[in-house]
N, C-alpha and C. Protein backbone atom coordinates (compact mmCIF):
# COMPACT_ATOMS: atom_id res chain seq x y z
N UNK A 1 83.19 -160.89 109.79
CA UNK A 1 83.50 -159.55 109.33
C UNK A 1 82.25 -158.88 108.77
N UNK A 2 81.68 -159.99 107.93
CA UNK A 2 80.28 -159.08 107.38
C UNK A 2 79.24 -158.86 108.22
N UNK A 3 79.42 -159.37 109.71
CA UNK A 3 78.37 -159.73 110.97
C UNK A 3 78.76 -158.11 111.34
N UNK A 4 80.46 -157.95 111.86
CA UNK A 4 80.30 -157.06 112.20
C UNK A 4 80.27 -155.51 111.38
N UNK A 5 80.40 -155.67 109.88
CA UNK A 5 80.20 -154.33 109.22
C UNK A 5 78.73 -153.96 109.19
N UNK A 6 77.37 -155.41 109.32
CA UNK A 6 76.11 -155.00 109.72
C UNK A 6 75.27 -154.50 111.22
N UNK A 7 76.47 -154.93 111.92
CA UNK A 7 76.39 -154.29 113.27
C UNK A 7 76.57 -152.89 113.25
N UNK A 8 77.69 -152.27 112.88
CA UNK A 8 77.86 -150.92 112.56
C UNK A 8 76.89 -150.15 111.68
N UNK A 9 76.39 -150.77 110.86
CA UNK A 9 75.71 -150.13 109.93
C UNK A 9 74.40 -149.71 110.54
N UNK A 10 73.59 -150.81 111.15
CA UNK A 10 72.04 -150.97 112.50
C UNK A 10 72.29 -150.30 113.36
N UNK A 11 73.17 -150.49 114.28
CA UNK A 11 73.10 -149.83 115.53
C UNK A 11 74.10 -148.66 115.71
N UNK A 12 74.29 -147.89 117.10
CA UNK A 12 74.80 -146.84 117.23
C UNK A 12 75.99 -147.80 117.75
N UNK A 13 77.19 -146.58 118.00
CA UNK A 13 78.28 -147.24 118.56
C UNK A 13 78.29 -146.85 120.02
N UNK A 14 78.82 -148.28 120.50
CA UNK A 14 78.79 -148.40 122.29
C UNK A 14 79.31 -149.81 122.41
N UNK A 15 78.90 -149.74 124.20
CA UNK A 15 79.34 -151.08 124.77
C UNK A 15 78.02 -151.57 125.46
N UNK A 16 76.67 -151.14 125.12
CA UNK A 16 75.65 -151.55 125.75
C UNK A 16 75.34 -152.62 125.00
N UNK A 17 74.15 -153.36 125.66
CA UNK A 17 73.45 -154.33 124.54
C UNK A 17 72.93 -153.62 123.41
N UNK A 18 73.16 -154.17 122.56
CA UNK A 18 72.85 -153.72 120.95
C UNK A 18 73.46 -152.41 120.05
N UNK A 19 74.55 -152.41 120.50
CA UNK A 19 75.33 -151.19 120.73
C UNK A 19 76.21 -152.12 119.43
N UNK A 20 77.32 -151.51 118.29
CA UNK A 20 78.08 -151.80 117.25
C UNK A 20 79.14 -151.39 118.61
N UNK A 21 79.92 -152.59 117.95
CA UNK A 21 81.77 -152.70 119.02
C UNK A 21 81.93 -154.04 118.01
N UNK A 22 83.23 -154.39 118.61
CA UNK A 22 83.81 -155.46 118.01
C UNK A 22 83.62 -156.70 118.49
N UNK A 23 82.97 -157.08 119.38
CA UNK A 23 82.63 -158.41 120.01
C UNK A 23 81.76 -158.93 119.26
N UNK A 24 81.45 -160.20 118.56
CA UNK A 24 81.09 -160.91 118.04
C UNK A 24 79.94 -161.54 119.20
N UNK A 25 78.60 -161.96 118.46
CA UNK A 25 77.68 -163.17 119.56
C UNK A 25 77.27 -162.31 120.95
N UNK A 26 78.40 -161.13 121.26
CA UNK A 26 77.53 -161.04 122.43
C UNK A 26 76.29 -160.69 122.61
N UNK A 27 75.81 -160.08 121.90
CA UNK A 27 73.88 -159.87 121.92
C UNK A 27 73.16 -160.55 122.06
N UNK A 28 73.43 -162.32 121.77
CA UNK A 28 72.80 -163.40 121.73
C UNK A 28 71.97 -163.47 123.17
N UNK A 29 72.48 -163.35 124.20
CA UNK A 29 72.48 -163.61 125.44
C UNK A 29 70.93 -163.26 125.72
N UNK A 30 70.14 -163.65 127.25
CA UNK A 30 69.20 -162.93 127.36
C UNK A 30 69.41 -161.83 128.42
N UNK A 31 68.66 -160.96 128.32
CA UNK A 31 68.83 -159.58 128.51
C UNK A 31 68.42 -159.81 130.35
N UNK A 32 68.66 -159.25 131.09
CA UNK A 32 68.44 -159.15 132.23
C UNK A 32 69.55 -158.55 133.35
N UNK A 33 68.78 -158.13 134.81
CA UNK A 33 69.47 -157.18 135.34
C UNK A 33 71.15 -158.31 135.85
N UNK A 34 70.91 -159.69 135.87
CA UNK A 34 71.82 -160.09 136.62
C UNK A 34 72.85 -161.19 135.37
N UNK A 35 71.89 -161.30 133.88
CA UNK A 35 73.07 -162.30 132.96
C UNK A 35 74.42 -161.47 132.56
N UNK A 36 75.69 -162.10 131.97
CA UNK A 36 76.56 -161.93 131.96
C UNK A 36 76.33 -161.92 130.17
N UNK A 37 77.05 -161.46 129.70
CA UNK A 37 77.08 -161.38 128.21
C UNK A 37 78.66 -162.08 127.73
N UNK A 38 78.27 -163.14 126.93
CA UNK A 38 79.25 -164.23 126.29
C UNK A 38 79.27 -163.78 125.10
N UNK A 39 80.64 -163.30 124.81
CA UNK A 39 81.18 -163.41 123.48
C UNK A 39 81.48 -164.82 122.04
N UNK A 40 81.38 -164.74 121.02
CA UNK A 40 81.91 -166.21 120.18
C UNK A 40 83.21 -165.34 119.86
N UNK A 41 83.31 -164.57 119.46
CA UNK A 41 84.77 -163.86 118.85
C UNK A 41 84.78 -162.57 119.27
N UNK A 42 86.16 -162.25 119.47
CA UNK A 42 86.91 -160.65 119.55
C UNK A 42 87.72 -160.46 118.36
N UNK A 43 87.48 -160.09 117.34
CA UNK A 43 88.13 -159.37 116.71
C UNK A 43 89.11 -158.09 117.24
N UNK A 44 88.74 -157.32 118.11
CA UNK A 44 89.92 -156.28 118.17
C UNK A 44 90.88 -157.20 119.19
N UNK A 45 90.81 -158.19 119.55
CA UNK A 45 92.25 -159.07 120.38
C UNK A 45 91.41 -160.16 120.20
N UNK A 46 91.75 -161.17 119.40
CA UNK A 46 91.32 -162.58 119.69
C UNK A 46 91.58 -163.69 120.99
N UNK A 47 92.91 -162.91 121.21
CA UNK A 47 93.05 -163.78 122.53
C UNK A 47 92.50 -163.13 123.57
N UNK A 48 91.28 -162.69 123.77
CA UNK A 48 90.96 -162.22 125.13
C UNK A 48 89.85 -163.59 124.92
N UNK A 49 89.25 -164.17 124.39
CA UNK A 49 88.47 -165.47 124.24
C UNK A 49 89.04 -166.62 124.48
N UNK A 50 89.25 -167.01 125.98
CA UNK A 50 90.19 -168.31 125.96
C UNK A 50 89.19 -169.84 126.79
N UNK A 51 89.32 -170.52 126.44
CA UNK A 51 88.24 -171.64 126.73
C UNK A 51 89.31 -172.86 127.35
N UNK A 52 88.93 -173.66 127.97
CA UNK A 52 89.49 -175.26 128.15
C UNK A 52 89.02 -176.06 127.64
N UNK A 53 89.68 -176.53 127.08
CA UNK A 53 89.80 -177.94 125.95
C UNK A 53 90.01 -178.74 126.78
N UNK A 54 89.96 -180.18 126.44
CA UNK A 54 90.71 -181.84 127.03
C UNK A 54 92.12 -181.73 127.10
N UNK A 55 92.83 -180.43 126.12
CA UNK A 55 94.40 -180.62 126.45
C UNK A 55 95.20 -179.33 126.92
N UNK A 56 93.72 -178.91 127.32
CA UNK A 56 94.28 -177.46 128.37
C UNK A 56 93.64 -175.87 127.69
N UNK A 57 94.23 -175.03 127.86
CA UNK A 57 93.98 -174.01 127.82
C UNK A 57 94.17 -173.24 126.18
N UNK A 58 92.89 -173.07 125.67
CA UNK A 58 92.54 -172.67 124.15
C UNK A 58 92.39 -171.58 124.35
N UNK A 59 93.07 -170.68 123.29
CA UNK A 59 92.46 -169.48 123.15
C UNK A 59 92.36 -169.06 121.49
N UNK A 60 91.64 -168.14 120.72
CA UNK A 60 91.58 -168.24 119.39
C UNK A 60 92.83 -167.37 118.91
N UNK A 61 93.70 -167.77 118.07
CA UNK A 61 94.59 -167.33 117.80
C UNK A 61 94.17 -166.00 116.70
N UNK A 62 95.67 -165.21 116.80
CA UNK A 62 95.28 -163.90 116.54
C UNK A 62 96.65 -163.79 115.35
N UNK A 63 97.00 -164.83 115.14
CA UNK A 63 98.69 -164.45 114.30
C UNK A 63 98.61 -166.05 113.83
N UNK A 64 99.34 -165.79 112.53
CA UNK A 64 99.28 -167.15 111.43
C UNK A 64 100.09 -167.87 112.48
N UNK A 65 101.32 -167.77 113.03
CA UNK A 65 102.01 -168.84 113.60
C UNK A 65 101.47 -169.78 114.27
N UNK A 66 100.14 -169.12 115.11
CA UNK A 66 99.14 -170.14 115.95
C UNK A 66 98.27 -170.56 115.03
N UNK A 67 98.45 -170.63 114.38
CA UNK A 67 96.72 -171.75 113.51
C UNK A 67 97.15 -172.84 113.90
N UNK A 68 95.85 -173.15 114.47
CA UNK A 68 95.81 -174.89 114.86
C UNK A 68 95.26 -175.41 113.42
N UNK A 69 95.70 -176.78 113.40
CA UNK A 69 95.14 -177.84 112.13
C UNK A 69 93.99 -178.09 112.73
N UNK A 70 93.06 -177.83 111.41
CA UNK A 70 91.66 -178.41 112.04
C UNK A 70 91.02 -178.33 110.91
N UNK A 71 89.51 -178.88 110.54
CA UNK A 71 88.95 -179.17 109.82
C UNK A 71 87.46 -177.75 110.18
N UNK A 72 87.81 -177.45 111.11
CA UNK A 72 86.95 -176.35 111.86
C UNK A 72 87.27 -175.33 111.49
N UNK A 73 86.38 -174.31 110.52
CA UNK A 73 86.57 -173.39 109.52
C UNK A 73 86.92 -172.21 110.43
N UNK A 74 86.13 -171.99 111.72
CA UNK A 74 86.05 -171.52 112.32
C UNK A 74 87.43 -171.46 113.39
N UNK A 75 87.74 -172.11 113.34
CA UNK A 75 88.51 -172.09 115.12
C UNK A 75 89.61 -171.16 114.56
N UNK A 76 90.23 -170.77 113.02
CA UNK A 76 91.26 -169.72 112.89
C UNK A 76 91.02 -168.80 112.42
N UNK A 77 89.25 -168.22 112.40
CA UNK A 77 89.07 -167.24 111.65
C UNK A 77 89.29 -166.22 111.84
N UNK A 78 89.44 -165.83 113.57
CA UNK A 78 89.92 -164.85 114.04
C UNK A 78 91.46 -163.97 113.50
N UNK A 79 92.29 -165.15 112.79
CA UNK A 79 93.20 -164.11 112.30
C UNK A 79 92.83 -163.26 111.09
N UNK A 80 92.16 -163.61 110.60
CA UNK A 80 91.44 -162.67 109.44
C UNK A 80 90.80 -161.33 109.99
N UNK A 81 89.58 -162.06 111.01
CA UNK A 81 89.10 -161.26 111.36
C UNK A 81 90.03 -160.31 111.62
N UNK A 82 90.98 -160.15 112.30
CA UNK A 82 91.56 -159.26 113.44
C UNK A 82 92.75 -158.43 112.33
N UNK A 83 92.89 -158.76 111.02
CA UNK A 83 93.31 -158.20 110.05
C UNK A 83 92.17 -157.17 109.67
N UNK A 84 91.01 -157.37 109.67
CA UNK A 84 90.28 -156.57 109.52
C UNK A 84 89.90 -155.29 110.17
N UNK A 85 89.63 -155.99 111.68
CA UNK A 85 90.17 -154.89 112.34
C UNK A 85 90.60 -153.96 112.87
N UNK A 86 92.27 -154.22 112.35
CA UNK A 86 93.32 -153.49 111.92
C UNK A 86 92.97 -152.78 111.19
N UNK A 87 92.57 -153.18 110.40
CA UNK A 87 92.65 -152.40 108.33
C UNK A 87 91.79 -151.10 108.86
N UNK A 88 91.28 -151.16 109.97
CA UNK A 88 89.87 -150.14 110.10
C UNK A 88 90.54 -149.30 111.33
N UNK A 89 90.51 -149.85 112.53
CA UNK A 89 91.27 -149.02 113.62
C UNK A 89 92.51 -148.86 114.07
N UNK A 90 93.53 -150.05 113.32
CA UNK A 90 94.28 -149.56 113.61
C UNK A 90 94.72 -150.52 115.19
N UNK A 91 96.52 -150.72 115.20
CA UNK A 91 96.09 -151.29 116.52
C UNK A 91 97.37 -152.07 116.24
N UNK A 92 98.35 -152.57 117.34
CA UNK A 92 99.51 -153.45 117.45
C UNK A 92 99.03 -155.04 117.77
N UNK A 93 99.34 -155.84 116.78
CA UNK A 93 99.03 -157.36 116.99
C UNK A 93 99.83 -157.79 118.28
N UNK A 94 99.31 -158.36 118.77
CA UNK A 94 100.06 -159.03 120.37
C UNK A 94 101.07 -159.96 119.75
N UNK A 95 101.06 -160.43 118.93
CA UNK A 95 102.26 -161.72 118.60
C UNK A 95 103.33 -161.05 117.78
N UNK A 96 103.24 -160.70 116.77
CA UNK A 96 104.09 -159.74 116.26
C UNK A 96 104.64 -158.79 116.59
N UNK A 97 103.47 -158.27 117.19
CA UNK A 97 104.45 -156.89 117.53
C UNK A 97 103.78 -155.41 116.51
N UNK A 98 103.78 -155.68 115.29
CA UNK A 98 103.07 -155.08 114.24
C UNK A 98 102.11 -154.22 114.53
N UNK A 99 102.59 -152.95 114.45
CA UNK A 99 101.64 -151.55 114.45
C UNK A 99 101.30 -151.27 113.24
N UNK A 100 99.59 -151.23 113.03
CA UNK A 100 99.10 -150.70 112.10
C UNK A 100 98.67 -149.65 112.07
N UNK A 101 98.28 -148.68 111.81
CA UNK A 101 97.65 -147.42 111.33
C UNK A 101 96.14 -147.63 111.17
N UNK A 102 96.41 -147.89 110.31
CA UNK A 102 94.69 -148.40 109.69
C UNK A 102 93.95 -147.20 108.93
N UNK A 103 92.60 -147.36 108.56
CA UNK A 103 92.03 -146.14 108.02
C UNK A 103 91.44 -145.27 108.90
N UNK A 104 90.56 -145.78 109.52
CA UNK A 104 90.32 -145.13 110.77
C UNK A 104 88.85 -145.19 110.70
N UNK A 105 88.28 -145.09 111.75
CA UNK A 105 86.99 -145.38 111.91
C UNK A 105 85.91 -144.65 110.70
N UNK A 106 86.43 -143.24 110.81
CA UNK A 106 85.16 -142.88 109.48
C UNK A 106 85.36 -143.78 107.90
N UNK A 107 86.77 -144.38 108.11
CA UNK A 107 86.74 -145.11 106.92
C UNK A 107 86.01 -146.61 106.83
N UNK A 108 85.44 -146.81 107.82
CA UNK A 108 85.03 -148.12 107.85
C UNK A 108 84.59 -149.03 106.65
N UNK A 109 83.67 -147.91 105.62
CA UNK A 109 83.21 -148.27 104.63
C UNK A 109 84.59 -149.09 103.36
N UNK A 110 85.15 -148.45 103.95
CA UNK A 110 86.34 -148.75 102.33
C UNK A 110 86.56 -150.27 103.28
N UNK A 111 87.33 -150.51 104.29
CA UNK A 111 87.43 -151.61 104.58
C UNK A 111 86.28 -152.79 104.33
N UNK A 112 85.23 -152.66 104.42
CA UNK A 112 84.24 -153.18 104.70
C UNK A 112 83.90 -153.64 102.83
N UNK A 113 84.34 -152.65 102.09
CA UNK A 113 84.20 -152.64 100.92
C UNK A 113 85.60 -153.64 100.64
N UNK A 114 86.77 -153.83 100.64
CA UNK A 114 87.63 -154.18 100.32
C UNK A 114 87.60 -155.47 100.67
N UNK A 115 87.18 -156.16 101.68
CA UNK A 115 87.11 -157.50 102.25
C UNK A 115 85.97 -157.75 101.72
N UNK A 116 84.77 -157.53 101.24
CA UNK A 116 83.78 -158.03 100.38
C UNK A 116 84.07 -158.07 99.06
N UNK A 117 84.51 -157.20 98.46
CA UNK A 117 85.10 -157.76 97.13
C UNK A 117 86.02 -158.44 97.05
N UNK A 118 87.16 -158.47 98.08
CA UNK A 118 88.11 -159.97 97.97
C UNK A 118 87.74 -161.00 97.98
N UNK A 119 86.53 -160.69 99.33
CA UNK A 119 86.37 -162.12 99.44
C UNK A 119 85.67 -162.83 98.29
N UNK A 120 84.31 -162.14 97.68
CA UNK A 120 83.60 -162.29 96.67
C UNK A 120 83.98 -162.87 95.52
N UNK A 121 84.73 -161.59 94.83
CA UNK A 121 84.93 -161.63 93.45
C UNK A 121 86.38 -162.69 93.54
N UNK A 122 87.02 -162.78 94.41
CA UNK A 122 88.17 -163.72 94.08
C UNK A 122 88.43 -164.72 94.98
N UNK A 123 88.07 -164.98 95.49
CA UNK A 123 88.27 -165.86 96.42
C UNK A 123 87.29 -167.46 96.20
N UNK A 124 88.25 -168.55 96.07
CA UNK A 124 87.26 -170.09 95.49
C UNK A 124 87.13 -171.06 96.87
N UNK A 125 86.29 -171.74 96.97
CA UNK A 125 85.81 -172.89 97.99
C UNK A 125 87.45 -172.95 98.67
N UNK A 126 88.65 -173.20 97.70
CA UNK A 126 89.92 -174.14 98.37
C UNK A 126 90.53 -172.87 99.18
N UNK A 127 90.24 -171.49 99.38
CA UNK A 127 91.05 -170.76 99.12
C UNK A 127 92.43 -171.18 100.61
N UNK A 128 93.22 -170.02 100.36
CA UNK A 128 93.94 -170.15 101.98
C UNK A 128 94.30 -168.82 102.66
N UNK A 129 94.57 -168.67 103.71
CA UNK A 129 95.24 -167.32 104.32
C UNK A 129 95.62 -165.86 103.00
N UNK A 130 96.78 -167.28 102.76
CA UNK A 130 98.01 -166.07 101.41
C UNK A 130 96.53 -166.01 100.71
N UNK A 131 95.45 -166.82 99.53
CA UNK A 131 94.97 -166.00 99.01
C UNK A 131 93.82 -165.20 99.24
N UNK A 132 93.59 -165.36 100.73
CA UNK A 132 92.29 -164.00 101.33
C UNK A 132 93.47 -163.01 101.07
N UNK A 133 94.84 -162.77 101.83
CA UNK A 133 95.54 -161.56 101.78
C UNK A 133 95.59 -161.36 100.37
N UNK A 134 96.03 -161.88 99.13
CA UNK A 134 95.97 -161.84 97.85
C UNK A 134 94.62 -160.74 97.50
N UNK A 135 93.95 -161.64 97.99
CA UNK A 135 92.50 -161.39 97.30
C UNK A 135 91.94 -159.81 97.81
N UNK A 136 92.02 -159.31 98.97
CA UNK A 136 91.85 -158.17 99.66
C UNK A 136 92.70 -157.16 98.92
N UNK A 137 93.94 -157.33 98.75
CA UNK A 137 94.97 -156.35 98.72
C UNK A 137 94.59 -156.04 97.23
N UNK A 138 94.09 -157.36 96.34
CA UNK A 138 93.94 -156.97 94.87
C UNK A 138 92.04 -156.07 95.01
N UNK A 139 91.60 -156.44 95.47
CA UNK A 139 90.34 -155.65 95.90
C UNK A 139 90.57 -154.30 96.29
N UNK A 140 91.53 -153.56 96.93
CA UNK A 140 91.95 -152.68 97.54
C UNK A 140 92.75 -151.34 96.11
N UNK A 141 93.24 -152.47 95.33
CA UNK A 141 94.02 -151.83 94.23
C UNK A 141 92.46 -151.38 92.79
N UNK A 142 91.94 -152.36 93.28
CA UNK A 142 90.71 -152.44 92.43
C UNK A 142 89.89 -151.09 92.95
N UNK A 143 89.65 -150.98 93.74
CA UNK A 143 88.61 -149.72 94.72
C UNK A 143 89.40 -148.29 94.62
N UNK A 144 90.77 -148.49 95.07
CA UNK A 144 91.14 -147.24 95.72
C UNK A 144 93.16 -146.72 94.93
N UNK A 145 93.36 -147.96 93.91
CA UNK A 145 94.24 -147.86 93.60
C UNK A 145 95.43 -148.22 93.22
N UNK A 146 96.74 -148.35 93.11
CA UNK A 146 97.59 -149.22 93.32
C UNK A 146 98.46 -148.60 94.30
N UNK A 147 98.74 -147.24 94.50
CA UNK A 147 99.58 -146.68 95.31
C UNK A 147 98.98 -145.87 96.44
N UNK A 148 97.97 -146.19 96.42
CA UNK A 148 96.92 -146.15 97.66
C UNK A 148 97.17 -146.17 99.25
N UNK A 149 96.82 -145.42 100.20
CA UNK A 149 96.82 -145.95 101.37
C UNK A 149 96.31 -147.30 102.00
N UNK A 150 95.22 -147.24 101.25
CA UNK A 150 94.00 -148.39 101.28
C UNK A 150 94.69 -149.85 100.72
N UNK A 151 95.92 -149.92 99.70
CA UNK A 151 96.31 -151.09 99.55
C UNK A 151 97.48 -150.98 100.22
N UNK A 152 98.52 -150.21 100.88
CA UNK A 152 99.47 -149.92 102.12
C UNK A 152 99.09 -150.53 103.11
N UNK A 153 97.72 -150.10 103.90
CA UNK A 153 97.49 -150.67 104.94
C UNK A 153 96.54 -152.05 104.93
N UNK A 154 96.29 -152.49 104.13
CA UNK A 154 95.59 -153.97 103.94
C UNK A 154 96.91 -154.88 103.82
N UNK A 155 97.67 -154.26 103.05
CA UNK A 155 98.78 -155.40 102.85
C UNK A 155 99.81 -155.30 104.34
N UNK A 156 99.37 -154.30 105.11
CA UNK A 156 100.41 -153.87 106.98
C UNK A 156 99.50 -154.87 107.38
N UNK A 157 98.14 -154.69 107.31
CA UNK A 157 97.20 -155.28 108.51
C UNK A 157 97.72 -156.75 108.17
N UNK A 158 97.34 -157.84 107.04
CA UNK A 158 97.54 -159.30 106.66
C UNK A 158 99.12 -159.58 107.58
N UNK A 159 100.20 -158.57 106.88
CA UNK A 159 101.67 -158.98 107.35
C UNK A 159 101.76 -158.47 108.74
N UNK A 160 100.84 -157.95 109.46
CA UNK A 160 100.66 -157.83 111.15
C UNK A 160 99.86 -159.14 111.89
N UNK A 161 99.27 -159.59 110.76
CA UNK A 161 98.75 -161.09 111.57
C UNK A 161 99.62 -162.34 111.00
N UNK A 162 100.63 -162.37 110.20
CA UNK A 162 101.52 -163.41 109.49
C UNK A 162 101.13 -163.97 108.43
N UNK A 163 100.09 -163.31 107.78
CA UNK A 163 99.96 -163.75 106.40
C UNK A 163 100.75 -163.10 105.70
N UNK A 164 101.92 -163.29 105.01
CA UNK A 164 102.69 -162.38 104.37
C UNK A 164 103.19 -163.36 103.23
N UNK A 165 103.08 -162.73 102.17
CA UNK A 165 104.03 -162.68 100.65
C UNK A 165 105.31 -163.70 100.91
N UNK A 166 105.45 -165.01 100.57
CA UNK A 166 106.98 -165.48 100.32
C UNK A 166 107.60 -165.50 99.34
């Protein structure tokens, strides 16, 4: 998330090389008239990244119900990510179903602001899902309010990827 709020911030927005979009890693690649450009993550759909494993067909999940168990910090970060997102453009989760709104692109900053102080100021080594959503939504009330749009749609985006309040 903070990869891609410094992408936005450096470059212009597009789909060229070095261009701010939501694809994660693809810049890595080397540049030439005939390479293909490989993504590590999609945040605006996580499942468009699907790989083969030894027990078939992986793709990074985009909704709490799919978190795989793993010790790999990484392999479920995409549901966060893709809460994020949300929180910014806006956008229906494929598993849920869940239409968000979002702030909208000129708001990028508040999002970008709201997931750095969650994550920051509250968030410890053990944390889990519920308390990134915790931690954002209280970041959100912290920035912009309690009856806020900004804590409305952080707490739509989390309960559009299945992190939700029990």
């Amino acid at each position: 998330m903070m990869g891609i709020a410094a992408e936005w911030f450096y470059q212009p927005a597009g789909s060229d090389w070095e261009r701010a979009d939501y694809w994660v890693g693809e810049d890595l690649g080397t540049r030439t008239a005939f390479s293909t450009r490989v993504a590590f993550r999609a945040p605006f759909d996580p499942s468009v990244l699907c790989r083969t494993i030894a027990s078939g067909l992986f793709c990074n999940p985009d909704h709490f119900s799919r978190y795989l168990p793993s010790t790999d910090i990484h392999l479920n970060g995409e549901i966060s990510s893709h809460a994020y997102y949300l929180l910014i453009e806006g956008g229906t989760n494929r598993t849920s179903g869940i239409r968000v709104t979002g702030l909208g692109s000129p708001n990028r900053e508040k999002a970008e602001r709201i997931f750095y102080r969650g994550f920051t100021a509250y968030l410890t080594p053990a944390a889990t899902f519920l308390d990134a959503r915790r931690a954002t939504v209280q970041a959100a009330r912290d920035l912009y309010g309690a009856g806020s749009t900004e804590v409305a749609q952080t707490e739509l985006a989390w309960t559009a990827v299945g992190v939700v309040e029990r």
